[in-house]
Protein backbone atom coordinates (compact mmCIF):
# COMPACT_ATOMS: atom_id res chain seq x y z
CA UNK A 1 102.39 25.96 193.13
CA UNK A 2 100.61 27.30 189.92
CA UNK A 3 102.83 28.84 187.22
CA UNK A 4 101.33 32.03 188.36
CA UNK A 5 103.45 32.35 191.79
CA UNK A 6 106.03 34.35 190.00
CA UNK A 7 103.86 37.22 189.34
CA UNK A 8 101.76 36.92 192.66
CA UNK A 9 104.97 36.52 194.52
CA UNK A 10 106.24 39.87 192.82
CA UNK A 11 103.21 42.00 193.72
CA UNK A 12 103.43 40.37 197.29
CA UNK A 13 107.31 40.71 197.16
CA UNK A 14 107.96 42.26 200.59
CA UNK A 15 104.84 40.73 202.73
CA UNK A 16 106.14 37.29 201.53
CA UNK A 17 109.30 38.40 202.21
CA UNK A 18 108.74 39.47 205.61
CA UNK A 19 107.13 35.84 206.61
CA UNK A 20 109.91 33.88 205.09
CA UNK A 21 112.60 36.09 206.94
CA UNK A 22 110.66 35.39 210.50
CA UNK A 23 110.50 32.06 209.41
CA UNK A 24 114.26 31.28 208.94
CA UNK A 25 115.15 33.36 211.98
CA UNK A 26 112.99 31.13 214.12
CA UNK A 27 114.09 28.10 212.66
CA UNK A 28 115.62 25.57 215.44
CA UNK A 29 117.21 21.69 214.75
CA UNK A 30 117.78 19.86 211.13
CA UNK A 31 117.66 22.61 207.97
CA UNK A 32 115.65 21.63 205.70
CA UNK A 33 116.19 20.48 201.98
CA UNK A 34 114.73 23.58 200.16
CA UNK A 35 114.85 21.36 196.97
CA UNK A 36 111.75 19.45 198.74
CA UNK A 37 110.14 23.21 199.20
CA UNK A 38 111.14 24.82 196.26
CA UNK A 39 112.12 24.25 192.49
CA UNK A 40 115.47 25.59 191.26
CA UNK A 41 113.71 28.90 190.05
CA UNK A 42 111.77 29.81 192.60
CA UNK A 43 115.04 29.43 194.81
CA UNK A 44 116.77 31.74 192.26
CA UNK A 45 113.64 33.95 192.67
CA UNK A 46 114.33 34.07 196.17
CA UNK A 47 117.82 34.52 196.31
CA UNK A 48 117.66 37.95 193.31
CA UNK A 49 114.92 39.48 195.54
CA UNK A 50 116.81 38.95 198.75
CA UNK A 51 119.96 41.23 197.38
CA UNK A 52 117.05 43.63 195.77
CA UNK A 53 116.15 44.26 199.56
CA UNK A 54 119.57 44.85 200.62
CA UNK A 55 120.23 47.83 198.11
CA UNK A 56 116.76 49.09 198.86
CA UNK A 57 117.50 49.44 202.64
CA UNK A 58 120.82 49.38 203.68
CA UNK A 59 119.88 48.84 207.51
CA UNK A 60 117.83 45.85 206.66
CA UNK A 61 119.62 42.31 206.97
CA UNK A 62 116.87 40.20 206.55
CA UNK A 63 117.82 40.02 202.66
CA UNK A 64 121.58 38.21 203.73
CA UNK A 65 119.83 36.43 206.16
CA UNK A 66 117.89 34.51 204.14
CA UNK A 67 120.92 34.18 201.59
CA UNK A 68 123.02 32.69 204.40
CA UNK A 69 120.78 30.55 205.69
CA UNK A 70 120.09 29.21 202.17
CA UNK A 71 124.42 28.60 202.05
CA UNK A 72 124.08 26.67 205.47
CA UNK A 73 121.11 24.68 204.40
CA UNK A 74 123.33 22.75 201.89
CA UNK A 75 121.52 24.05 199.01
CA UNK A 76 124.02 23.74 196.04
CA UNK A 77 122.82 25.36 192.22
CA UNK A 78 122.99 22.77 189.59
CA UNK A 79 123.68 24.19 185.90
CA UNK A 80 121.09 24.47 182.94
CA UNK A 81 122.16 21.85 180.35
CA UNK A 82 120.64 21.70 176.40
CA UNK A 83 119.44 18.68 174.75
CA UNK A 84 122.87 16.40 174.78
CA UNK A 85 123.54 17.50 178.41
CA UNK A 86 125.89 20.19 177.73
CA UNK A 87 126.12 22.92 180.31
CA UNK A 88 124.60 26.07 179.09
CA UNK A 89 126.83 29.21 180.70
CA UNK A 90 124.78 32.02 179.33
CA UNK A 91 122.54 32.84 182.59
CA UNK A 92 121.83 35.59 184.83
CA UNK A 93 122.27 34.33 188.70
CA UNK A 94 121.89 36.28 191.75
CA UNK A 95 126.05 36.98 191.83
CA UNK A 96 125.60 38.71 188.90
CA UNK A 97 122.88 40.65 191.14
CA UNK A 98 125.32 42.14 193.40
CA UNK A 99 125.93 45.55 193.15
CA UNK A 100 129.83 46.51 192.09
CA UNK A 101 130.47 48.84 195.24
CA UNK A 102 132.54 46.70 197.32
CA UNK A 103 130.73 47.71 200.30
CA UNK A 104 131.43 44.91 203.46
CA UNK A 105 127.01 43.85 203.04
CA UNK A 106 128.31 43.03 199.17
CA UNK A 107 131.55 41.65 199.70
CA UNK A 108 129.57 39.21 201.89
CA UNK A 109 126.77 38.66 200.22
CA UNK A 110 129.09 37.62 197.31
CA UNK A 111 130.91 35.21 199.63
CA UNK A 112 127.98 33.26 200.53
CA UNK A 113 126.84 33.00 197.30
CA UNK A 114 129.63 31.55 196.05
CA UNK A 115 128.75 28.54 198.19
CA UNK A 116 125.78 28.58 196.50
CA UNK A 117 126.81 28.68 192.98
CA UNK A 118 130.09 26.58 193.99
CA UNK A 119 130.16 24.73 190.20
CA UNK A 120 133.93 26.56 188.54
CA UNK A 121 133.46 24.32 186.05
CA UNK A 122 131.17 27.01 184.03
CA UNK A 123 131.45 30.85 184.31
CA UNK A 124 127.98 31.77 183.82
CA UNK A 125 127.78 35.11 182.48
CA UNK A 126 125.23 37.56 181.89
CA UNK A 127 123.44 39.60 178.83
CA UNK A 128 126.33 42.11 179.59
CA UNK A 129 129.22 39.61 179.89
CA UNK A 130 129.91 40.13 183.63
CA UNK A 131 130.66 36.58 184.73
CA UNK A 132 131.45 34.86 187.95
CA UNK A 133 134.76 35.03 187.40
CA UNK A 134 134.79 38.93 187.05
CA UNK A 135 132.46 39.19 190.22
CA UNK A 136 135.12 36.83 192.07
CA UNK A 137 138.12 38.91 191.41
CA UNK A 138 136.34 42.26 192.11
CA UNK A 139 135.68 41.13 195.23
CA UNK A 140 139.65 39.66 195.49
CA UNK A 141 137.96 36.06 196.46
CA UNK A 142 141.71 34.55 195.26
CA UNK A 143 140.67 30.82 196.41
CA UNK A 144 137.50 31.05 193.95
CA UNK A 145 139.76 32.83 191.15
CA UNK A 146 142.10 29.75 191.57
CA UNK A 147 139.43 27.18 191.58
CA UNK A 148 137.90 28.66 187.96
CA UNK A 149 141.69 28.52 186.72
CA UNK A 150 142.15 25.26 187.90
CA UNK A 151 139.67 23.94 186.26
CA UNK A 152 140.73 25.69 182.67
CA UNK A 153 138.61 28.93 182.87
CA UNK A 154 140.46 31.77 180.63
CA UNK A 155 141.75 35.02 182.51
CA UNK A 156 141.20 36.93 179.58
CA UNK A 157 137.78 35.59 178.74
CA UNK A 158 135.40 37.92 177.23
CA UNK A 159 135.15 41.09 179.01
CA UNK A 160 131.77 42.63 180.26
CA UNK A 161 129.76 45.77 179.03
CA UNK A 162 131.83 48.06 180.78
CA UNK A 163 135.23 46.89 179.60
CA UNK A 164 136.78 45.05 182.33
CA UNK A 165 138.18 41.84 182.14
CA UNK A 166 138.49 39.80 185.11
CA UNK A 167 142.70 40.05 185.25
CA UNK A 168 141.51 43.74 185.15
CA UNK A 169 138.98 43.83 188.79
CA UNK A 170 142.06 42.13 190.44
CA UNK A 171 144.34 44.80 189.32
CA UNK A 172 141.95 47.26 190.77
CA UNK A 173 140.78 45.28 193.89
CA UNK A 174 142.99 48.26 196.05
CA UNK A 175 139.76 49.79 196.67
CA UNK A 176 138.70 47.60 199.11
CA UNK A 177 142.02 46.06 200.74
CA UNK A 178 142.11 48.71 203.64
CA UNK A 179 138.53 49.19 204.54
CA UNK A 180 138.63 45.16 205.70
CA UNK A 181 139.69 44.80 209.06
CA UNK A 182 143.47 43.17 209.55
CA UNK A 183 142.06 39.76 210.45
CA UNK A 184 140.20 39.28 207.12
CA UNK A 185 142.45 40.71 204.72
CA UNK A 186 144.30 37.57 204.31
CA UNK A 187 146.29 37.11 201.04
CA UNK A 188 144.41 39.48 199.21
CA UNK A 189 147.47 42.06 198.67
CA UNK A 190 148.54 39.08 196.61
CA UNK A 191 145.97 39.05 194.28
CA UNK A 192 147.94 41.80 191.83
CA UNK A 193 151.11 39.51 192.55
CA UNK A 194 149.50 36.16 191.47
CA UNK A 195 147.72 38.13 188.37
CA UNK A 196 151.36 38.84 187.18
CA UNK A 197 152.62 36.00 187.54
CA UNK A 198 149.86 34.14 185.75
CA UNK A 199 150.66 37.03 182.84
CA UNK A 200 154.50 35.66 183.10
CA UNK A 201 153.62 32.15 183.16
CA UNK A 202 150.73 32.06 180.22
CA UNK A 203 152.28 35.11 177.90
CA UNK A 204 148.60 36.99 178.61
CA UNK A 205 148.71 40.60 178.11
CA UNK A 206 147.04 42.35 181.24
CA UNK A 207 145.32 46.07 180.09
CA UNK A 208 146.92 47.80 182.72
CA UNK A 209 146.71 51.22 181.79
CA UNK A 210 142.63 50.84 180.84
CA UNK A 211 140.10 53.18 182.63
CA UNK A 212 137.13 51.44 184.07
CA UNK A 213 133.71 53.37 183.92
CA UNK A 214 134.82 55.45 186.38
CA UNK A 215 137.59 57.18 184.35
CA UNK A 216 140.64 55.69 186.30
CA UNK A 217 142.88 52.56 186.19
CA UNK A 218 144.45 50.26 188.52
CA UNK A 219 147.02 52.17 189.35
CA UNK A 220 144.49 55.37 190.46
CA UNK A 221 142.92 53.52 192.48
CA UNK A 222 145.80 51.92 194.10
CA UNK A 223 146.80 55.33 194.92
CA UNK A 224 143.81 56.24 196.52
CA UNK A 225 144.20 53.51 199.00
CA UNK A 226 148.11 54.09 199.34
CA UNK A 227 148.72 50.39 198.72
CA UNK A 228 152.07 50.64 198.50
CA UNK A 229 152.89 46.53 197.36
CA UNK A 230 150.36 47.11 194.60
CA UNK A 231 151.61 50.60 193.67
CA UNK A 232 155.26 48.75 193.14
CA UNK A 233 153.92 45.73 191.20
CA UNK A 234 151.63 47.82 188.91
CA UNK A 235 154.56 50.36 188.32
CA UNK A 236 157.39 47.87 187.58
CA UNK A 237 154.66 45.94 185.43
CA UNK A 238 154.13 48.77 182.86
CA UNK A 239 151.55 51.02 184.43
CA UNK A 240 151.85 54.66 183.50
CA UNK A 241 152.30 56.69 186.77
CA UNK A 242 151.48 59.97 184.03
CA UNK A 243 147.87 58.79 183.37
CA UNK A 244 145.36 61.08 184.27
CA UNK A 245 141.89 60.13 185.38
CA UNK A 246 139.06 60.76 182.61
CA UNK A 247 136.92 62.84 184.67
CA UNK A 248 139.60 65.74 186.27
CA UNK A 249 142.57 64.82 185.17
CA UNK A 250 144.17 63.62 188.15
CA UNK A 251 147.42 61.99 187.84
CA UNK A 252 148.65 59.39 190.71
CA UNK A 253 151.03 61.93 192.12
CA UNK A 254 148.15 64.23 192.38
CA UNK A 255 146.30 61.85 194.39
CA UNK A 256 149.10 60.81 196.47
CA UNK A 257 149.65 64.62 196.98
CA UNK A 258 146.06 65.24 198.87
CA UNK A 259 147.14 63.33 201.66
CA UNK A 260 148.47 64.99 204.52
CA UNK A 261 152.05 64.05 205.21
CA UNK A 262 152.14 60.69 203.12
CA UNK A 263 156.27 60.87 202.34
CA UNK A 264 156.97 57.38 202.20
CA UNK A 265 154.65 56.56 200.07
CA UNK A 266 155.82 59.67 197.65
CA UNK A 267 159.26 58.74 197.99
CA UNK A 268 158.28 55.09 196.93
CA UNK A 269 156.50 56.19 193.79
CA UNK A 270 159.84 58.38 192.65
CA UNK A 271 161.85 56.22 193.84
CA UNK A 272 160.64 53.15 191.56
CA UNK A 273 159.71 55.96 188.73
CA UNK A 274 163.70 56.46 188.29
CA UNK A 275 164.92 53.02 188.44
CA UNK A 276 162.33 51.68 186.10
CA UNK A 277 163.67 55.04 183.76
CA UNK A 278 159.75 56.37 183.57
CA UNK A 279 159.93 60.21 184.16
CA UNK A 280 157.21 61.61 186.15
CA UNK A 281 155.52 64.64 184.88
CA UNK A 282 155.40 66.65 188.53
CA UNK A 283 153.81 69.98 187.04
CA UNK A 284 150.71 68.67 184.84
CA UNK A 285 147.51 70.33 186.32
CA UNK A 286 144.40 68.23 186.92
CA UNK A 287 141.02 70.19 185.65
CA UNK A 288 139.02 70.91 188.72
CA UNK A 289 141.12 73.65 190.03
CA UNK A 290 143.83 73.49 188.13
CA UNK A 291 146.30 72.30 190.57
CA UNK A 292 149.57 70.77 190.22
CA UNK A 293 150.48 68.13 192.16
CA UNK A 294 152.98 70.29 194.39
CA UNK A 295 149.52 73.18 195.01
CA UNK A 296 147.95 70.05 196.75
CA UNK A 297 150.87 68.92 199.16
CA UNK A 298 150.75 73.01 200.00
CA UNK A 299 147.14 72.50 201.81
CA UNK A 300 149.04 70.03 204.43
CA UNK A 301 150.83 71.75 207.31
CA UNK A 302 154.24 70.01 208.07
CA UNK A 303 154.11 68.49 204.77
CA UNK A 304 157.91 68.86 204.74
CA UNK A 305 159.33 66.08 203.09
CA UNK A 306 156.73 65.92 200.19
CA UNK A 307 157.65 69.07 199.56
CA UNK A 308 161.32 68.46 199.17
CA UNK A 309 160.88 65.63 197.45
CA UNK A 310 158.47 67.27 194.34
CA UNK A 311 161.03 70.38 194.81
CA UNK A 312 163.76 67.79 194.33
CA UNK A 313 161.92 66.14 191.16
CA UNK A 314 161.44 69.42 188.96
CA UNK A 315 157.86 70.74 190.46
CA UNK A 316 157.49 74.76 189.86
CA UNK A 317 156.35 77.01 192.83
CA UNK A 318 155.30 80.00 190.33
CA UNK A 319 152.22 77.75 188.25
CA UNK A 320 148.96 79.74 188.98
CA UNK A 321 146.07 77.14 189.53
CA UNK A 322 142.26 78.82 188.68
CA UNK A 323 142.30 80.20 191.62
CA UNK A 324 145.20 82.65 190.78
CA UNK A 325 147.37 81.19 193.50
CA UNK A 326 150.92 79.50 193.12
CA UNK A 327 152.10 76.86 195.69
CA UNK A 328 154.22 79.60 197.20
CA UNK A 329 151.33 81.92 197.32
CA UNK A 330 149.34 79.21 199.62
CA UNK A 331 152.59 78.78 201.41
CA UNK A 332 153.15 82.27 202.37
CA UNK A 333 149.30 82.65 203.19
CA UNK A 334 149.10 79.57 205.70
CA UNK A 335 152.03 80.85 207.19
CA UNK A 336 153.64 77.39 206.53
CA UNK A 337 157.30 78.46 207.45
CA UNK A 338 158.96 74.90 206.46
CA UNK A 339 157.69 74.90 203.05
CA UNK A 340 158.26 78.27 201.95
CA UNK A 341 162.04 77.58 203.25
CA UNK A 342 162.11 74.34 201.42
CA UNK A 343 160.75 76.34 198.15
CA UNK A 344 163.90 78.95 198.28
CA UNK A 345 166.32 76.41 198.97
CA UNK A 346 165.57 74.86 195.80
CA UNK A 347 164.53 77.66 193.63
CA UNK A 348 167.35 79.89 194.95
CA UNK A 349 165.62 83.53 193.75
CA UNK A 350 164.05 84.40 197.05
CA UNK A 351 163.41 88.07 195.35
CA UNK A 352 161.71 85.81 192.25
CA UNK A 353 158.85 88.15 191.76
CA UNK A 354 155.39 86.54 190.58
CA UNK A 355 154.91 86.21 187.27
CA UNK A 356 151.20 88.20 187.51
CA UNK A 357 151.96 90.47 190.10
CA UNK A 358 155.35 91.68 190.20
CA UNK A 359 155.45 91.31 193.50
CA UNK A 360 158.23 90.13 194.97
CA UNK A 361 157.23 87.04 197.59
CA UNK A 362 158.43 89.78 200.32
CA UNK A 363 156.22 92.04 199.08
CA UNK A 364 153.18 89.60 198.90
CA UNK A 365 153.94 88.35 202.37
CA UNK A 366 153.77 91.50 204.30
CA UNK A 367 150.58 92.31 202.53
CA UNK A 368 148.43 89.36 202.81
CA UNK A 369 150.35 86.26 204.76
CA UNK A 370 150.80 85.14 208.33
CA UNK A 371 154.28 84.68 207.96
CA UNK A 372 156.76 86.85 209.86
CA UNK A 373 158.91 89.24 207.34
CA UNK A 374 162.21 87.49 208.92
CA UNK A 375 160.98 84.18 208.23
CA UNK A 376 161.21 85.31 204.67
């Protein structure tokens, strides 16, 4: 072929596209050596426009397909060299090509690629310093991770445009631990484990309290997926359970806290909070609504135990959020018996009036709530 394929492939992308898929999907007996069909580039080529076609159209497989069929074929990438034969790892591959959002078509796109581009050897990284490495440990591939440390690849090598360094993507690999099925999650609730470890072993700092572009660090996210062997390790290895997010100011405990009914994993996070000494601020407001962690737990009927357990750790019924409502105000509105209970037990003034209204929570009640006056 002409040096002029490139550009006639590109205005032909998806007719070409659309033959080669039929092609593959056809294909019966011996797979062919695509090094006798195509030069390195073009195969590259192929492979970058295949994961274009994924992201384009989500319900169209034809681009992973073709980027399995190329793993099955044998097909193995071979690294530039210069002059003297020295491999050159500043290159953009198709890994680098897969999008960041840990969706299952990524995740395995990613995996077959990395049969591909099996050489650990080099960590080819991009015009924005994303490397291989960083791709495997934001997926949580741990056998590729070992095989680039094996072979004397740094965990704290340069970290891409963003600011994440690869120890950093395993930190925050919680994301996508519980949306695998149980079969395929293998070892990869170890992948925080082994990164401490490696820290212990080496003397490498791991940036453990760093937001990612999203505004949130390992430990946020961990929370969001109430990974509660992560949660531990990052907590007992330094990360700040008082952090907010960037973007609204949401502290773990708040994110815990919109979970209905999630008291183990609560108790967990005061539980290690005290014996590693690291107070918990239980009455910070995030900036949406201006909710404390305790106004949250109040939107969960039978949210008992969360309840007692903020209660127990300091939180304050009478903090208006922007919606000029305290925790006991939603309580008494709801009609959520339990809680309001749990709130006088601790706070002891049941004739406390509100600090905006005067009115006594009696008062409120038979005016506006759903609870019973005797309940109160």
């Amino acid at each position: 072929m002409n040096t002029g394929w490139l550009d006639w492939f590109n205005k032909e992308r998806h007719h070409h596209l659309d033959q080669l898929y039929s092609l593959i999907s056809e294909w019966r007996g011996q797979l062919p050596n695509l090094r006798d069909i195509f030069p390195k580039k073009k195969i590259e080529f192929l492979l970058t426009e295949s994961i274009k076609c994924m992201y384009e159209n989500p319900h169209d497989d034809r681009g992973q397909r073709f980027i399995e069929f190329v793993a099955r074929s044998g097909y193995k990438d071979e690294p530039d060299v210069d002059e003297n034969g020295k491999q050159l790892p500043r290159r953009t591959t198709a890994l680098h090509r897969v999008k960041m959002s840990l969706d299952s078509r990524g995740r395995d796109a990613a995996r077959e690629l990395f049969k591909i581009y099996n050489r650990f050897d080099v960590n080819y990284t991009n015009e924005s310093g994303l490397t291989h490495l960083h791709v495997a440990c934001r997926y949580g591939f741990d056998d590729i991770v070992e095989k680039f440390f094996e072979l004397g690849q740094n965990p704290e090598c340069p970290v891409d445009v963003k600011g994440n360094s690869p120890q950093y993507f395993r930190a925050v690999d919680t994301r996508c631990i519980k949306s695998l099925p149980k079969s395929k999650r293998g070892n990869r609730e170890n992948s925080a484990e082994t990164l401490f470890d490696t820290r212990d072993k080496k003397h490498q700092l791991v940036q453990i309290n760093d937001l990612d572009e999203r505004g949130k660090t390992p430990l946020h996210w961990a929370a969001y997926r109430k990974n509660k062997k992560i949660i531990e390790l990052l907590l007992r290895n330094g990360a700040d359970p008082n952090l907010a997010t960037k973007y609204d100011a949401m502290t773990p405990l708040h994110i815990i806290c919109r979970k209905k009914r999630d008291e183990d994993l609560v108790e967990l996070f005061f539980k290690i909070c005290h014996e590693i000494n690291q107070p918990v601020r239980v009455n910070v407001c995030e900036s949406y609504g201006w909710n404390t962690p305790l106004h949250l737990a109040s939107h969960h009927d039978r949210n008992n135990k969360v309840f007692e357990l903020l209660m127990s750790n300091g939180a304050n019924p009478y903090l208006y959020n922007s919606y000029d409502e305290t925790p006991l105000h939603l309580c008494l509105r709801q009609g959520y018996v339990e809680m309001t209970r749990i709130i006088f037990m601790f706070n002891g003034e049941v004739d406390q009036p509100f600090p905006r209204s005067g009115e006594t929570p009696l008062q409120w009640a038979v005016k506006n709530s759903k609870v019973e006056q005797k309940n109160c």
